[in-house]
C-alpha atoms as a PDB file:
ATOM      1  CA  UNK A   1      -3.113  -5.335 -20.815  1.00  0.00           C
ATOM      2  CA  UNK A   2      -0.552  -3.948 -18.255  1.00  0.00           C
ATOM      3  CA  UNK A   3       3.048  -3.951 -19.380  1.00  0.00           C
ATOM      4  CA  UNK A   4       5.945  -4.612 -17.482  1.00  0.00           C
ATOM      5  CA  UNK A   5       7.382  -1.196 -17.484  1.00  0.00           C
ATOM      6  CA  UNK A   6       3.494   0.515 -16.667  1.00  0.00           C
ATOM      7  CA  UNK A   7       3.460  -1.821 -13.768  1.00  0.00           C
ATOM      8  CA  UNK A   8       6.422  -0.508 -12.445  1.00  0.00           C
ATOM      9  CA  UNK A   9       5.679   2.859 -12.391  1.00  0.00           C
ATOM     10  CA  UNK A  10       2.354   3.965 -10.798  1.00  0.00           C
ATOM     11  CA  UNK A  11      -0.753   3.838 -10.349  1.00  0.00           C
ATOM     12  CA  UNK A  12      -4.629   1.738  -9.369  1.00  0.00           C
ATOM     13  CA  UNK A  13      -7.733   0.183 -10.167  1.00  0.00           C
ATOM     14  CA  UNK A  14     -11.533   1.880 -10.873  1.00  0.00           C
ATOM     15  CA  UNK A  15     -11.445   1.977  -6.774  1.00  0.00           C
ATOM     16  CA  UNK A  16      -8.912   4.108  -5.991  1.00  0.00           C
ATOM     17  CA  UNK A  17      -7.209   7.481  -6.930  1.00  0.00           C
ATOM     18  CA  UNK A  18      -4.821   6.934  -9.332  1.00  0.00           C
ATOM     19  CA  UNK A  19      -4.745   5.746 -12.502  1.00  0.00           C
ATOM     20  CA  UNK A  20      -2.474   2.991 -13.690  1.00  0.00           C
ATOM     21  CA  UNK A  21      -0.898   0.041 -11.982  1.00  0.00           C
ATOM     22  CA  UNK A  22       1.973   0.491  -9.471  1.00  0.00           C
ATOM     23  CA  UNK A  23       4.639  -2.599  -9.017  1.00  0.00           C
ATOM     24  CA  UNK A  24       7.450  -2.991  -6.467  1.00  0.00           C
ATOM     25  CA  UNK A  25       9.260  -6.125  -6.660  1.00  0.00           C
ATOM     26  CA  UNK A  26       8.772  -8.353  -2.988  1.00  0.00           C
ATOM     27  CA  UNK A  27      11.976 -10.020  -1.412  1.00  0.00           C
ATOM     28  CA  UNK A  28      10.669 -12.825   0.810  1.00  0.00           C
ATOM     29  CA  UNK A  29      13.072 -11.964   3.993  1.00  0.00           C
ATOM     30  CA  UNK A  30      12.050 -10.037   7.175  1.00  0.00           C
ATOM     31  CA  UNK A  31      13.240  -7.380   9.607  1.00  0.00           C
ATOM     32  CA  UNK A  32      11.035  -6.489  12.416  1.00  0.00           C
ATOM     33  CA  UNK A  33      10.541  -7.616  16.105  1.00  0.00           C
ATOM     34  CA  UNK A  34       7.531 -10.335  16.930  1.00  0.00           C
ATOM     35  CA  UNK A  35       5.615  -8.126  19.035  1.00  0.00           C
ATOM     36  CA  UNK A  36       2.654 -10.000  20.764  1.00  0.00           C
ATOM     37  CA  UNK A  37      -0.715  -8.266  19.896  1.00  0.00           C
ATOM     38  CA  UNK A  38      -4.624  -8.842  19.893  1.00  0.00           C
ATOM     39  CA  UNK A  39      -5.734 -10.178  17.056  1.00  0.00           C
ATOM     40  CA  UNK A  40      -8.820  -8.640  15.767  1.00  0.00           C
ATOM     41  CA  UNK A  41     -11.628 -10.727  14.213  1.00  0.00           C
ATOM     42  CA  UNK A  42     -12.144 -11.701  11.058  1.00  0.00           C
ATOM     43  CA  UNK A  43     -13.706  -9.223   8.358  1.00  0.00           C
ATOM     44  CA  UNK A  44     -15.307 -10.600   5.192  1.00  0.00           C
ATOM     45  CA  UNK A  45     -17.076  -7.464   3.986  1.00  0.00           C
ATOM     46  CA  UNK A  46     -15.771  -3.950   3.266  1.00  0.00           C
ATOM     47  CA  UNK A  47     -16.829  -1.029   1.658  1.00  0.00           C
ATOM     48  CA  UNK A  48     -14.762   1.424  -0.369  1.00  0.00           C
ATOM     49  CA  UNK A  49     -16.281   4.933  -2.033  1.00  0.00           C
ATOM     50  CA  UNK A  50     -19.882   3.354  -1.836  1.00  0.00           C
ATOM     51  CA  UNK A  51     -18.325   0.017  -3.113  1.00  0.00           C
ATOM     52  CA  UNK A  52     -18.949  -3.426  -1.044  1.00  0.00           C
ATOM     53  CA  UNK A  53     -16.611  -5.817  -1.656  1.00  0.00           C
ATOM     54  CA  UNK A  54     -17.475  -9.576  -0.063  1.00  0.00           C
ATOM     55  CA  UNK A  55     -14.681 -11.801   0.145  1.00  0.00           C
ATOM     56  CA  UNK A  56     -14.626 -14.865  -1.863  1.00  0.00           C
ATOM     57  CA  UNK A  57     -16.427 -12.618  -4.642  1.00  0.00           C
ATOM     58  CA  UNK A  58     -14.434 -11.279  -7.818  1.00  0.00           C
ATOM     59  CA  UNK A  59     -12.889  -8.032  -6.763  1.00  0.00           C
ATOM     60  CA  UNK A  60     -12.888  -6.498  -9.910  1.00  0.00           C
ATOM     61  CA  UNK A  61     -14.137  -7.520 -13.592  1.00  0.00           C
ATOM     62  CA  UNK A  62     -11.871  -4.769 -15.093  1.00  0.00           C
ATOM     63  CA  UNK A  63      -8.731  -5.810 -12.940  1.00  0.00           C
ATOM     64  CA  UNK A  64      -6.083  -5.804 -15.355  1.00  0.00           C
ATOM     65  CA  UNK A  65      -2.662  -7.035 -13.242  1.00  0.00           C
ATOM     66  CA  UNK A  66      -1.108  -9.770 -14.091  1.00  0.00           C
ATOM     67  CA  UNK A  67       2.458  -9.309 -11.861  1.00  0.00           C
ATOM     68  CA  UNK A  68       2.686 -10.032  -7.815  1.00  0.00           C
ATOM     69  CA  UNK A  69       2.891  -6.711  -5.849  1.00  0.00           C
ATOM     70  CA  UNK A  70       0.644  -4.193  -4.066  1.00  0.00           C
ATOM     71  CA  UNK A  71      -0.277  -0.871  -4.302  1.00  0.00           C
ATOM     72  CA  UNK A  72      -0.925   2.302  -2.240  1.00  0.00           C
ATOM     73  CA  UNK A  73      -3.160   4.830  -2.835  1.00  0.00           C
ATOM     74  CA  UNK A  74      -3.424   7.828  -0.607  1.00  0.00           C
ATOM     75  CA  UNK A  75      -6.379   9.550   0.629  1.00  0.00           C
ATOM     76  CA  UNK A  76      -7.230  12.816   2.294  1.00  0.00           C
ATOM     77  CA  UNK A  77     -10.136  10.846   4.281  1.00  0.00           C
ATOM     78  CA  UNK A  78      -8.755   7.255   4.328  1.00  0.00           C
ATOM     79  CA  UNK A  79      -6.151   5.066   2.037  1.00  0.00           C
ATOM     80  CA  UNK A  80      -6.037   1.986   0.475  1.00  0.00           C
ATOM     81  CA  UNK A  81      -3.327  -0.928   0.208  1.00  0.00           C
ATOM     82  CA  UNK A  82      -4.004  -3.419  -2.651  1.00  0.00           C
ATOM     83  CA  UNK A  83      -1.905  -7.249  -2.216  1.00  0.00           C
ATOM     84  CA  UNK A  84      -1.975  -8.545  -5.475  1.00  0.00           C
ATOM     85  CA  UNK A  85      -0.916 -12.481  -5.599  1.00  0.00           C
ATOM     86  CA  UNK A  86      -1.126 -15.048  -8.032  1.00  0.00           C
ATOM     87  CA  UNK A  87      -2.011 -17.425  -5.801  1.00  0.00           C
ATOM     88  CA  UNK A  88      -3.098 -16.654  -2.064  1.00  0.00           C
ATOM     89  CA  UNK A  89      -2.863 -19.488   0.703  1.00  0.00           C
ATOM     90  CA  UNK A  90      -5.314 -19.928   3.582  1.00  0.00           C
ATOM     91  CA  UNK A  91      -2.613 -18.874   5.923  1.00  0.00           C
ATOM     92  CA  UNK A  92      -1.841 -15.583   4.094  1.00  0.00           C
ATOM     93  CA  UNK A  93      -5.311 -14.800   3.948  1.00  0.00           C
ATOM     94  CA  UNK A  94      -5.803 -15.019   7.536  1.00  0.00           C
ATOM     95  CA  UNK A  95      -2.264 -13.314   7.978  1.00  0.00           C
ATOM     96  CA  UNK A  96      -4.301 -10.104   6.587  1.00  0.00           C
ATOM     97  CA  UNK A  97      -7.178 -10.494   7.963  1.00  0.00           C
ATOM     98  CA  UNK A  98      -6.847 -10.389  11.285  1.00  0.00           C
ATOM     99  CA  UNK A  99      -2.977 -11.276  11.952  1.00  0.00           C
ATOM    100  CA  UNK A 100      -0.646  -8.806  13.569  1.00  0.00           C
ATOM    101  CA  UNK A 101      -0.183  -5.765  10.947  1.00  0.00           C
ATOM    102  CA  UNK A 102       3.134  -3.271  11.149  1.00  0.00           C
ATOM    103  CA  UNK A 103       3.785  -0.546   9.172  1.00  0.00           C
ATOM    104  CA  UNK A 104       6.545   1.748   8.166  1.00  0.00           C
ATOM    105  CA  UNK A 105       7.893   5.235   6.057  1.00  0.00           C
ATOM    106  CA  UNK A 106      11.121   4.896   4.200  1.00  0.00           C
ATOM    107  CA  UNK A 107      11.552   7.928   1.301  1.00  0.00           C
ATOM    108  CA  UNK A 108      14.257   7.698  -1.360  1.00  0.00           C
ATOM    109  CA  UNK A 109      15.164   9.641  -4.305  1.00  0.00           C
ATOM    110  CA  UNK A 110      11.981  11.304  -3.936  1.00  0.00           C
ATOM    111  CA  UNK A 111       9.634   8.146  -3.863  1.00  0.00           C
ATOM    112  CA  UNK A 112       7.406   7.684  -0.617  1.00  0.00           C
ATOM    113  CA  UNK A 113       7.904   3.521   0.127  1.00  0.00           C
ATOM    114  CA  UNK A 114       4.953   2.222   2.598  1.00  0.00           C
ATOM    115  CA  UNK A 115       5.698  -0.558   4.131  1.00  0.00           C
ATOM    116  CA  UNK A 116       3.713  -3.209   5.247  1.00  0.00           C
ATOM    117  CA  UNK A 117       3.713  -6.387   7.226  1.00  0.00           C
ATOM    118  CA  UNK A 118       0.840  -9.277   8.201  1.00  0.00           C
ATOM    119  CA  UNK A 119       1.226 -11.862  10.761  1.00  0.00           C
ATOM    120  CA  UNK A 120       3.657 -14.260   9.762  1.00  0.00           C
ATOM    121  CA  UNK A 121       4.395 -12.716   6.272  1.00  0.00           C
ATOM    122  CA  UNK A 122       7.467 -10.816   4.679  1.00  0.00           C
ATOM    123  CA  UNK A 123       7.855  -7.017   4.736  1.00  0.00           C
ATOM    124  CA  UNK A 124       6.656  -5.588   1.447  1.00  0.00           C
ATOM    125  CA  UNK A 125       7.037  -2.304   0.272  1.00  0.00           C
ATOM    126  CA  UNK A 126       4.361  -0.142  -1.914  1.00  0.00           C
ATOM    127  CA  UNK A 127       5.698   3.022  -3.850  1.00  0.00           C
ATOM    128  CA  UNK A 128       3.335   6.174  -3.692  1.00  0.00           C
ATOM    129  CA  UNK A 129       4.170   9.520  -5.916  1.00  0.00           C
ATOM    130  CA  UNK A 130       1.502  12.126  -5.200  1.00  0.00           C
ATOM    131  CA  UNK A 131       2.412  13.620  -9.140  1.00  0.00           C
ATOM    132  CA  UNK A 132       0.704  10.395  -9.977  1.00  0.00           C
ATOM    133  CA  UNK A 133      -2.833  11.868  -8.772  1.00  0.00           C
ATOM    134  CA  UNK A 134      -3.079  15.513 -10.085  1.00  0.00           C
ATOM    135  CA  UNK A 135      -6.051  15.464  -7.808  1.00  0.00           C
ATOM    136  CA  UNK A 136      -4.381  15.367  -4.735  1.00  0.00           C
ATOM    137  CA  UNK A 137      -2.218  18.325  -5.346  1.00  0.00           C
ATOM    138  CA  UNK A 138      -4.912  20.652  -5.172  1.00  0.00           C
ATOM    139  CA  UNK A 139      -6.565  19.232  -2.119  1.00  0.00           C
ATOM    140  CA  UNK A 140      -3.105  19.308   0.092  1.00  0.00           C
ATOM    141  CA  UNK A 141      -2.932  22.832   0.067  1.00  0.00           C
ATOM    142  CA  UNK A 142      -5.667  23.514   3.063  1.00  0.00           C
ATOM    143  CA  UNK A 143      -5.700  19.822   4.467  1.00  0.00           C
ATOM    144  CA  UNK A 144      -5.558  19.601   8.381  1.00  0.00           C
ATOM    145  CA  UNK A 145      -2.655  17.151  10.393  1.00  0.00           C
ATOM    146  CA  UNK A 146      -4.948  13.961  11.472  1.00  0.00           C
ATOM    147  CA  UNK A 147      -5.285  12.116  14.469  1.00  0.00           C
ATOM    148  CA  UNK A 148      -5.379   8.616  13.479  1.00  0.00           C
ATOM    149  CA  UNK A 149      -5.867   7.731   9.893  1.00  0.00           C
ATOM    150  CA  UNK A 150      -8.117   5.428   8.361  1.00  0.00           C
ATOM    151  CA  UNK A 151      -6.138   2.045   5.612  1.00  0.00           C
ATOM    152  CA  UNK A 152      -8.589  -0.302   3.705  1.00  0.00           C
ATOM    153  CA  UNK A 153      -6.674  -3.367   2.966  1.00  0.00           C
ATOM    154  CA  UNK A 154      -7.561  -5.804  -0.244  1.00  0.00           C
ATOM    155  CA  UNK A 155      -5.913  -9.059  -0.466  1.00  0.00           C
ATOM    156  CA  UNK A 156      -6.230 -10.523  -4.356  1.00  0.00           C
ATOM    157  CA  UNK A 157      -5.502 -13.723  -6.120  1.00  0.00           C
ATOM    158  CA  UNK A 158      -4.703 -13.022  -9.634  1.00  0.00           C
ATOM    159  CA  UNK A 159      -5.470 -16.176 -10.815  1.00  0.00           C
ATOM    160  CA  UNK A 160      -9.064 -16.169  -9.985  1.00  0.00           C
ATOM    161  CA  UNK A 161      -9.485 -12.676  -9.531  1.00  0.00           C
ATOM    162  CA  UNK A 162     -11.319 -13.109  -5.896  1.00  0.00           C
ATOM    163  CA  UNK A 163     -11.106 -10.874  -3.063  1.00  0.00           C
ATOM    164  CA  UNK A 164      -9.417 -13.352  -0.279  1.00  0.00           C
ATOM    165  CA  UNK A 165      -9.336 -10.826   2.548  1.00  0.00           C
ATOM    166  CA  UNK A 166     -10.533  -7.396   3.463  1.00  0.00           C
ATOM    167  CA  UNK A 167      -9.480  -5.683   6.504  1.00  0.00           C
ATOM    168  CA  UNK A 168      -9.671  -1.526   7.997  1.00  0.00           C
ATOM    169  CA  UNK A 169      -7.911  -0.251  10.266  1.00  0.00           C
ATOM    170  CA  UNK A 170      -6.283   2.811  11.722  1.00  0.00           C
ATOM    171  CA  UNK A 171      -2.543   4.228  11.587  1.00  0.00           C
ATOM    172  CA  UNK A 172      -1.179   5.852  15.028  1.00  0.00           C
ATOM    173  CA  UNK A 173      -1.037   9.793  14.784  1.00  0.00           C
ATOM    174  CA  UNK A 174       2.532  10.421  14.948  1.00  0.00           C
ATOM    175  CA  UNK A 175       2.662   7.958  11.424  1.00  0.00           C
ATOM    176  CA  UNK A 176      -0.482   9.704  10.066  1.00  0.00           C
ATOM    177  CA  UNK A 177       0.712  12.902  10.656  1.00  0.00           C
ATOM    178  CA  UNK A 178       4.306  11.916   9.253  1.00  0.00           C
ATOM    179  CA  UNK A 179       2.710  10.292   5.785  1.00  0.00           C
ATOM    180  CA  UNK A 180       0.835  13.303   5.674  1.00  0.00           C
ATOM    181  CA  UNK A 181       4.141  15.727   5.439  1.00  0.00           C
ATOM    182  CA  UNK A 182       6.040  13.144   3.742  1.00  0.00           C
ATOM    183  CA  UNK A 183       3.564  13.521   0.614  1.00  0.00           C
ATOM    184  CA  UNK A 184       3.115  17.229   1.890  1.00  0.00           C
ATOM    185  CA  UNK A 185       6.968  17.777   0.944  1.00  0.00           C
ATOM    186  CA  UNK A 186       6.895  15.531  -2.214  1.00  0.00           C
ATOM    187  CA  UNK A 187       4.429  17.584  -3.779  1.00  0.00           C
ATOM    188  CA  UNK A 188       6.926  20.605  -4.148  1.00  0.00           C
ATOM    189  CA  UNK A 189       9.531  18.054  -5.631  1.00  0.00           C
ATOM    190  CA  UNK A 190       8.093  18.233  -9.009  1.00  0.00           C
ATOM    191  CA  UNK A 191       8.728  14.761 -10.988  1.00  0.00           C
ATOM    192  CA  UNK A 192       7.696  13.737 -14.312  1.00  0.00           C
ATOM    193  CA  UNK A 193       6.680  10.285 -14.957  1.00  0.00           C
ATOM    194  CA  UNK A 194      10.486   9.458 -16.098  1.00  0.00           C
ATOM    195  CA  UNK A 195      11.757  11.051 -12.943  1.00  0.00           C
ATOM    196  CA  UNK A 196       9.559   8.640 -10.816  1.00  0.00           C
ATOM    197  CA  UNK A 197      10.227   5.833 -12.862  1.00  0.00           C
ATOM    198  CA  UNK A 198      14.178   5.824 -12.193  1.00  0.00           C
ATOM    199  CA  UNK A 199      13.648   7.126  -8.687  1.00  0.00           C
ATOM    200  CA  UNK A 200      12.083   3.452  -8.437  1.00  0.00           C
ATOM    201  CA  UNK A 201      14.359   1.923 -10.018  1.00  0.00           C
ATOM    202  CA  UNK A 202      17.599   3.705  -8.042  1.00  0.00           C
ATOM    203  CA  UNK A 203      15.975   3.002  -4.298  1.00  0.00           C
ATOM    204  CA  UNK A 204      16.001  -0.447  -4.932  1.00  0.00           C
ATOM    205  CA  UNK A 205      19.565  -0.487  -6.011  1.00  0.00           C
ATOM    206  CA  UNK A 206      20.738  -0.720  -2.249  1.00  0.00           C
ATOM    207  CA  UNK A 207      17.396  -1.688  -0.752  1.00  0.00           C
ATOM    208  CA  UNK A 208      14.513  -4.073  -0.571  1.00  0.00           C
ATOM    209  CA  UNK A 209      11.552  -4.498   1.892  1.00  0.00           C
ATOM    210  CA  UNK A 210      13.368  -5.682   4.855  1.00  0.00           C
ATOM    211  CA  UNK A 211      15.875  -2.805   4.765  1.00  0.00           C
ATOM    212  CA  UNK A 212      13.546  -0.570   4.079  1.00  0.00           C
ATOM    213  CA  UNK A 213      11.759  -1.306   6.983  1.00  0.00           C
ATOM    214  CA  UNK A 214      14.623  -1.564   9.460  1.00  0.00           C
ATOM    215  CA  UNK A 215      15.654   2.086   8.218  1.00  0.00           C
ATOM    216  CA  UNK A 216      12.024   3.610   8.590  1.00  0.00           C
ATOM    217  CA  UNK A 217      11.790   6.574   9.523  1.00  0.00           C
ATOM    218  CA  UNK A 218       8.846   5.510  11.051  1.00  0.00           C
ATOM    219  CA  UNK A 219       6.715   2.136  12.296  1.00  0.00           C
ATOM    220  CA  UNK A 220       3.531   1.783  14.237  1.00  0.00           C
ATOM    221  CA  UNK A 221       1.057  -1.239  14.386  1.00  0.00           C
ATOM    222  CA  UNK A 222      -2.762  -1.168  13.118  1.00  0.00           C
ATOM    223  CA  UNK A 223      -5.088  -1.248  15.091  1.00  0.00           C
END
């Protein structure tokens, strides 16, 4: 069972690249611009390292979360943002499957914060430390600035444990190739799991979601 203080500090599921849950703490207030946008259809089916995930099927047997959040998980090839909620309305769902999607960089004391927003729904924020994933390290070293980037997004209701959305799409290059030198730069900052753990806990001192957001250093939408 995931503690309080392990969900806190870092980490993912059997489908991604790290290796123990990751929490930030969501404040339910906003601060972006409504921007109109196509909305894309619907997706019920996605597939993740060979994985297929159908919505409205348990997401994971092993999942072990119990607390609201989500969790980012960078990739060389593609990433993955997991919304974990204990309950998940019909609107939200749709709100992240096919509702407008925004997304921003905001670093303090070392932590990378993506940010993320769905249709109609409040600016969350998902803490990444690349000292979390040993594996990573390594691979940054000879990895090439991308064009546009590839997100997987999981939407999960901890109380039955069922996928309620799944949606891919891609990051604009100027925020691809910005992520990618964000967690570029953090992997010289060396940080021990302590260090990242009060990093957390200082950025949210003066900040939450919204501010985060509206200090980005930058946005772009999903498309």
């Amino acid at each position: 069972m995931v503690t309080e203080a392990e969900s806190r500090a870092g980490g993912g599921c059997l489908l991604c690249h790290s290796d123990s849950p990751m929490r930030v703490e969501l404040k339910r207030d906003e601060g972006a611009k409504n921007v109109p946008v196509i909305r894309p259809a619907k997706q019920e089916r996605g597939t993740i390292m060979g994985i297929t995930l159908q919505v409205g099927e348990i997401y994971d047997p092993d999942l072990l979360y119990e607390t609201e959040g989500s969790v980012f998980n960078f990739g060389l090839d593609s990433h993955l943002l997991r919304i974990f909620r204990k309950e998940v309305s019909d609107a939200e769902a749709a709100d992240v499957s096919s509702g407008k999607a925004q997304f921003g960089l905001f670093t303090a004391e070392q932590v990378i914060f993506f940010l993320s927003k769905f249709g109609s729904q409040p600016w969350q924020a998902s803490a990444y430390c690349v000292w979390t994933v040993p594996s990573i390290l390594q691979e940054l070293q000879d990895v090439e600035l991308p064009n546009r980037s590839t997100l997987h997004i999981h939407l999960v209701e901890l109380s039955t444990g069922v996928l309620r959305a799944v949606r891919t799409l891609t990051l604009a290059p100027k925020f691809s190739q910005k992520l990618l030198r964000e967690v570029y730069t953090q992997s010289f900052q060396q940080m021990t799991f302590t260090d990242y753990a009060r990093g957390l806990d200082m950025a949210f001192v003066n900040n939450d979601a919204a501010s985060m957001a509206r200090k980005a250093s930058v946005k772009c939408y999903g498309k």
